[in-house]
N, C-alpha and C. Protein backbone atom coordinates (compact mmCIF):
# COMPACT_ATOMS: atom_id res chain seq x y z
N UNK A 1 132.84 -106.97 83.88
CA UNK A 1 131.40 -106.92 84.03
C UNK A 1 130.76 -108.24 83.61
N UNK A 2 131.66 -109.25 82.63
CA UNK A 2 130.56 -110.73 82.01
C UNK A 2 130.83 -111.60 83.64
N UNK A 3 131.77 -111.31 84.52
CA UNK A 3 131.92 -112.13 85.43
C UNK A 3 130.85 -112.52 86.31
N UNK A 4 130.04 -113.65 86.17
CA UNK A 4 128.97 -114.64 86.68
C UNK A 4 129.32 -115.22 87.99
N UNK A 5 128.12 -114.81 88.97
CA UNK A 5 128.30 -115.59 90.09
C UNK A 5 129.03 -117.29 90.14
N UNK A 6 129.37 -117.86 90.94
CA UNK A 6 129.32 -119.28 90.50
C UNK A 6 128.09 -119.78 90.84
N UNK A 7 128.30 -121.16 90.14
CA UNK A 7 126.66 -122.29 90.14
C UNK A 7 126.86 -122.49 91.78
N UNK A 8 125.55 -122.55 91.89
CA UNK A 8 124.91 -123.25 93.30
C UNK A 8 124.34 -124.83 92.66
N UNK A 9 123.92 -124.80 91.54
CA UNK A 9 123.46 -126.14 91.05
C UNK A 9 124.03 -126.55 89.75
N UNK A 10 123.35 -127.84 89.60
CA UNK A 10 123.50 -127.93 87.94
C UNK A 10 122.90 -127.11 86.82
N UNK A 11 123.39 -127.05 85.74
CA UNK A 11 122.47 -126.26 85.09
C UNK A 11 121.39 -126.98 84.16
N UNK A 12 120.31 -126.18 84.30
CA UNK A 12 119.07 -127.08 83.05
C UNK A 12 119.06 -126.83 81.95
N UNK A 13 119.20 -127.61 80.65
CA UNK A 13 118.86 -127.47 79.34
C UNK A 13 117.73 -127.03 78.68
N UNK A 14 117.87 -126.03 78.35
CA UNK A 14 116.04 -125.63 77.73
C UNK A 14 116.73 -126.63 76.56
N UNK A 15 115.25 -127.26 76.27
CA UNK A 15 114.82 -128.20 75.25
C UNK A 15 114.37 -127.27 74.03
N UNK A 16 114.48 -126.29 73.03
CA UNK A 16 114.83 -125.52 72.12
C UNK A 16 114.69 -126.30 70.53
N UNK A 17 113.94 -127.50 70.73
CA UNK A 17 114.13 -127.47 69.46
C UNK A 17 113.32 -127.66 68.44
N UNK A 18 111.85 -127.62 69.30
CA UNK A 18 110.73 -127.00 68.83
C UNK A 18 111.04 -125.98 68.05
N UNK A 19 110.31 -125.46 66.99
CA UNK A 19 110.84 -124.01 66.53
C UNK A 19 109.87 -122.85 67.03
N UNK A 20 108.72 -123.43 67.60
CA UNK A 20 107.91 -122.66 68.38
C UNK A 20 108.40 -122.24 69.78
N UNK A 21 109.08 -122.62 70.34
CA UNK A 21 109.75 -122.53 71.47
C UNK A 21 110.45 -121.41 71.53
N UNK A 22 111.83 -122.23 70.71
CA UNK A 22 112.43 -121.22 70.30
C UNK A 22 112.38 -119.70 69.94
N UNK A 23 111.07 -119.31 68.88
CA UNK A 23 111.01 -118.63 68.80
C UNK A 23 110.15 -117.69 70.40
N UNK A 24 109.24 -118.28 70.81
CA UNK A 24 109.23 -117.61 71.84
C UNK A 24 110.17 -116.94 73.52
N UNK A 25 111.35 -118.15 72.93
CA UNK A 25 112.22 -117.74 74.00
C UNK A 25 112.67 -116.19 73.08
N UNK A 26 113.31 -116.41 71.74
CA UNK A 26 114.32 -115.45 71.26
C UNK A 26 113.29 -114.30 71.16
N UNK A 27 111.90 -113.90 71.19
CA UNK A 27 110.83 -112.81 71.25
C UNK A 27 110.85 -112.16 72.62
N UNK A 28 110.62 -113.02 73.71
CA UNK A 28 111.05 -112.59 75.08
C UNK A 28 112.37 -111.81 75.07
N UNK A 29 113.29 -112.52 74.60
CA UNK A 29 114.48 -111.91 74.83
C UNK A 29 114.52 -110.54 74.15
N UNK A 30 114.23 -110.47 73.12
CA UNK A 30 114.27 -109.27 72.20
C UNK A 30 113.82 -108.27 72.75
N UNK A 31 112.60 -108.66 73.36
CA UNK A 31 111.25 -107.67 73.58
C UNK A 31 112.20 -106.90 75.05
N UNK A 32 113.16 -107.88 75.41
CA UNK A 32 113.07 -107.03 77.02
C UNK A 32 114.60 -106.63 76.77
N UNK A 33 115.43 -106.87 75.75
CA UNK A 33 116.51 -106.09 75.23
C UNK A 33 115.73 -104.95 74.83
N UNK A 34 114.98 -104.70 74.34
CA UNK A 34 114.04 -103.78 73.52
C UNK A 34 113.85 -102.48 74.77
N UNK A 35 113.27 -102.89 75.54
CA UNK A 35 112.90 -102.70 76.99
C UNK A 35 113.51 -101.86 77.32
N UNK A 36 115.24 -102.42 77.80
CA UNK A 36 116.23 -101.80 78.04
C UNK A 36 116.81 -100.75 77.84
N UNK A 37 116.90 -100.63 76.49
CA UNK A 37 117.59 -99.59 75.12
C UNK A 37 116.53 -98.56 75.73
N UNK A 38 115.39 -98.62 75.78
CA UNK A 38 113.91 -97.59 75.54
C UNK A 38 114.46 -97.35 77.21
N UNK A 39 114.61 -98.39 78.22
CA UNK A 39 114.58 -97.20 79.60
C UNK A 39 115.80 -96.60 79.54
N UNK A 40 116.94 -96.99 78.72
CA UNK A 40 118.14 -96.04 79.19
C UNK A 40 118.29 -94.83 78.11
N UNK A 41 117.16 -94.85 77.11
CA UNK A 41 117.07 -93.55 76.46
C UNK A 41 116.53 -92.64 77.35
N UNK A 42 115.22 -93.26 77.96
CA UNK A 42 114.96 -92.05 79.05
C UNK A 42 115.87 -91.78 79.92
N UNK A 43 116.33 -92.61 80.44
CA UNK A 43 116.99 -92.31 81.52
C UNK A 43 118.21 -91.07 81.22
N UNK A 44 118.73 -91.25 79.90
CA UNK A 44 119.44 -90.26 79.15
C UNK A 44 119.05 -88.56 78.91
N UNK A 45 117.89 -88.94 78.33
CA UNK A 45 116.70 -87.49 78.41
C UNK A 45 116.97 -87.29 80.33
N UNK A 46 116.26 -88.22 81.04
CA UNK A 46 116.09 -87.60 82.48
C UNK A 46 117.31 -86.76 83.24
N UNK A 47 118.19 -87.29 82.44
CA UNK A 47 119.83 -86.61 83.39
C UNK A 47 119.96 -85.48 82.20
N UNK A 48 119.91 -85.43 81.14
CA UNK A 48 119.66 -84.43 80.36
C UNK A 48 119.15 -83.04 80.60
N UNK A 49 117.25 -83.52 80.86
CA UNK A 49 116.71 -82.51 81.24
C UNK A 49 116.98 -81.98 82.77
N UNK A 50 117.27 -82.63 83.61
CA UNK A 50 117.50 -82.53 84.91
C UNK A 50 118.79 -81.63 84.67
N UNK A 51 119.71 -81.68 84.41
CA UNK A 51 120.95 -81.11 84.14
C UNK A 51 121.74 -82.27 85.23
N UNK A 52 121.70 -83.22 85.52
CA UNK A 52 122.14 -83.99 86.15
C UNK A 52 123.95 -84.65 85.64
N UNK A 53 124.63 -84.80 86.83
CA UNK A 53 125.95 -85.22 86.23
C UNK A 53 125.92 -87.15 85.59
N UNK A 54 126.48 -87.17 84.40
CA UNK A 54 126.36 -88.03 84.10
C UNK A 54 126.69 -89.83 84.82
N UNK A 55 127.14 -89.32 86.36
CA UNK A 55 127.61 -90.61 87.10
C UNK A 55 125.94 -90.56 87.78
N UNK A 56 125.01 -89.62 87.99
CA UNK A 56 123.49 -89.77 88.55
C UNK A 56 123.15 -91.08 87.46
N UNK A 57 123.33 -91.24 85.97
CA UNK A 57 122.42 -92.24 85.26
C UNK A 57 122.55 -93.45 85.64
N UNK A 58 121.64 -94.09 85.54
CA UNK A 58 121.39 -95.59 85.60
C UNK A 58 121.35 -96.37 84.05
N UNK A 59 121.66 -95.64 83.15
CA UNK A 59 121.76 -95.96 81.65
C UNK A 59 122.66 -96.73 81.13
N UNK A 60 123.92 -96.59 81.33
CA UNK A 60 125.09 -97.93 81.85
C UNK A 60 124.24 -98.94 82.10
N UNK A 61 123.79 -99.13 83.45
CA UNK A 61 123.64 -100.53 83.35
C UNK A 61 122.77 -101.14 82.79
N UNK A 62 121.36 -100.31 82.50
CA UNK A 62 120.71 -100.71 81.27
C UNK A 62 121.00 -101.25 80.49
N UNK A 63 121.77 -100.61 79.98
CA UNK A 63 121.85 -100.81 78.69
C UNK A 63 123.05 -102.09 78.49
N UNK A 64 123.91 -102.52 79.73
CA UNK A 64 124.45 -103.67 79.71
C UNK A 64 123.17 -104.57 79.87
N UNK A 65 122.22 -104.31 80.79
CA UNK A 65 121.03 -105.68 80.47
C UNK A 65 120.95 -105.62 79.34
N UNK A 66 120.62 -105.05 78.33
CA UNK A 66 120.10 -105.37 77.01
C UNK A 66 121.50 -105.87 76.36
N UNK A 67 122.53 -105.18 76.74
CA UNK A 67 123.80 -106.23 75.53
C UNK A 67 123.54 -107.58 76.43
N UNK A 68 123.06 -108.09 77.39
CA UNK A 68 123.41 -109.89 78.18
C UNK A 68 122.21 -110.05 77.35
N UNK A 69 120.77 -109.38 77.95
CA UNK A 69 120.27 -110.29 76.88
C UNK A 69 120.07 -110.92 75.14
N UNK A 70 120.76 -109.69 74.47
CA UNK A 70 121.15 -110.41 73.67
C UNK A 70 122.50 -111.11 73.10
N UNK A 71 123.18 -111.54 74.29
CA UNK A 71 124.27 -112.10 74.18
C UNK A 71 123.78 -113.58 74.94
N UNK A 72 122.42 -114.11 75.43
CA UNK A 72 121.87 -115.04 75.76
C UNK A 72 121.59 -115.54 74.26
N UNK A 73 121.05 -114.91 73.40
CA UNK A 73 121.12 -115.49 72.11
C UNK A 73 122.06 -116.47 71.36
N UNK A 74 123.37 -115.66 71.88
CA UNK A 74 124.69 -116.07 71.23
C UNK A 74 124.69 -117.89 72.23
N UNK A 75 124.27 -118.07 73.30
CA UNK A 75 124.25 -119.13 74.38
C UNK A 75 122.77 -120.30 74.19
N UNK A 76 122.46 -119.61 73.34
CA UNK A 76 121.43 -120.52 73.16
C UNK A 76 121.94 -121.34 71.89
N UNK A 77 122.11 -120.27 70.88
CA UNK A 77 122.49 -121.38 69.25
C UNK A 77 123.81 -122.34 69.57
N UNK A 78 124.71 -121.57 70.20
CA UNK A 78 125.59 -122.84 70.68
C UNK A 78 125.09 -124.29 71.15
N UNK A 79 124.20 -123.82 72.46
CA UNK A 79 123.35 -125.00 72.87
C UNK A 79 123.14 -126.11 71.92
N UNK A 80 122.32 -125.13 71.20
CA UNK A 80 121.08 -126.06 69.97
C UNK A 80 122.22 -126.60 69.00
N UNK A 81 123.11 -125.65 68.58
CA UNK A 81 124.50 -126.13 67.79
C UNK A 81 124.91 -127.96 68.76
N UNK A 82 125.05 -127.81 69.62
CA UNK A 82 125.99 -128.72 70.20
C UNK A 82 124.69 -130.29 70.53
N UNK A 83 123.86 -129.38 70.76
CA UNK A 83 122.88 -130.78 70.86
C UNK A 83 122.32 -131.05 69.75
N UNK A 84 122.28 -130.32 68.25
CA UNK A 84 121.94 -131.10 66.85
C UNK A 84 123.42 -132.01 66.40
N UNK A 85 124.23 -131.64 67.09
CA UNK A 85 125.36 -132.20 66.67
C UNK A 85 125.36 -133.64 67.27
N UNK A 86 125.35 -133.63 68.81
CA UNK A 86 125.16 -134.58 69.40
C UNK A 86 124.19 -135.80 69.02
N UNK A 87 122.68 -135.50 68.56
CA UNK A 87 121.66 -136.26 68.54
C UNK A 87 122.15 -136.88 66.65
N UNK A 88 122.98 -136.11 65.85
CA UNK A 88 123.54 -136.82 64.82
C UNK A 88 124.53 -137.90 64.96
N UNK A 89 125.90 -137.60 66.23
CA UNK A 89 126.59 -138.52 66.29
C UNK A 89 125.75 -139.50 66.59
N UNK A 90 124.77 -139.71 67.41
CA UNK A 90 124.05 -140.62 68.21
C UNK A 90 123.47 -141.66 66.97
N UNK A 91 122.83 -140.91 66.17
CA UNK A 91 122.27 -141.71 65.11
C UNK A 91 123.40 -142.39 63.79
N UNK A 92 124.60 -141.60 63.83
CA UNK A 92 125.54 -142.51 62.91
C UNK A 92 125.93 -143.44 63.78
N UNK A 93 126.23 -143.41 64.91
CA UNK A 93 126.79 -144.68 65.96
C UNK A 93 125.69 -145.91 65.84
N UNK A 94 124.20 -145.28 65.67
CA UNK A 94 123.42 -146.50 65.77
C UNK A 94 123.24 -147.09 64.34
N UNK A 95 123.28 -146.37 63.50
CA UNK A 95 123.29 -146.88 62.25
C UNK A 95 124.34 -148.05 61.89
N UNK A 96 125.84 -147.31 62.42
CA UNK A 96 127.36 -147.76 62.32
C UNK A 96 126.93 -149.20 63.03
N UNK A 97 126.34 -149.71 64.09
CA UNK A 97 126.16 -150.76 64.77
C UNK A 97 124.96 -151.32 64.61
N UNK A 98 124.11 -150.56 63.54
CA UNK A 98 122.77 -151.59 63.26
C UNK A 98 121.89 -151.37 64.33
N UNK A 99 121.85 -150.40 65.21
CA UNK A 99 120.79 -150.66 66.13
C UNK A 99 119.62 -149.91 65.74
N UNK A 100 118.20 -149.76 65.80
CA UNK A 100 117.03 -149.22 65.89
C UNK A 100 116.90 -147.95 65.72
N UNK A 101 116.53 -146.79 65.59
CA UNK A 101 116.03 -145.52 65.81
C UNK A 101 114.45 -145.17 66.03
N UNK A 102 114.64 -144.43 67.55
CA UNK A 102 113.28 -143.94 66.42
C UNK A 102 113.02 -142.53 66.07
């Protein structure tokens, strides 16, 4: 089920390192993991009360949207992990060679 179409393009970097940003990406995300959980409870009640067989729900896949989106979380701190890392080597290299910062 994690198996991803392939790229048609490159991919874009959200710039994340605002902490205002950030936090509004990881609120979005929450809010519509949030989302998820809440429609596949109904959806649980609906096959419930319906007396419906449990292959009628759509709650499965719900509720996999809400585990991706918060497994987009896990894809973001890496990000931010790998580009605070990066923008440090950058600055010992310029230090190491005397060049400028700003």
């Amino acid at each position: 089920m994690n198996k991803k179409p392939a790229q048609s393009f490159d991919p874009v970097l959200l710039d994340l390192a605002d902490a205002e940003d950030y936090a509004i990406v990881v609120n979005a995300r929450d809010e519509w993991a949030g989302r998820m959980e809440h429609a596949a409870e109904e959806e649980d009640d609906r096959i419930s009360y319906n007396q419906l067989p449990d292959s009628d729900s759509d709650a499965p896949r719900l509720r996999a949207e809400a585990e991706r989106a918060r497994a987009i979380r896990d894809d973001i701190e890496r990000q931010l992990d790998a580009n605070r890392a990066a923008r440090r080597r950058v600055r010992n290299d310029e230090a190491e060679n005397g060049e400028a910062h700003d």
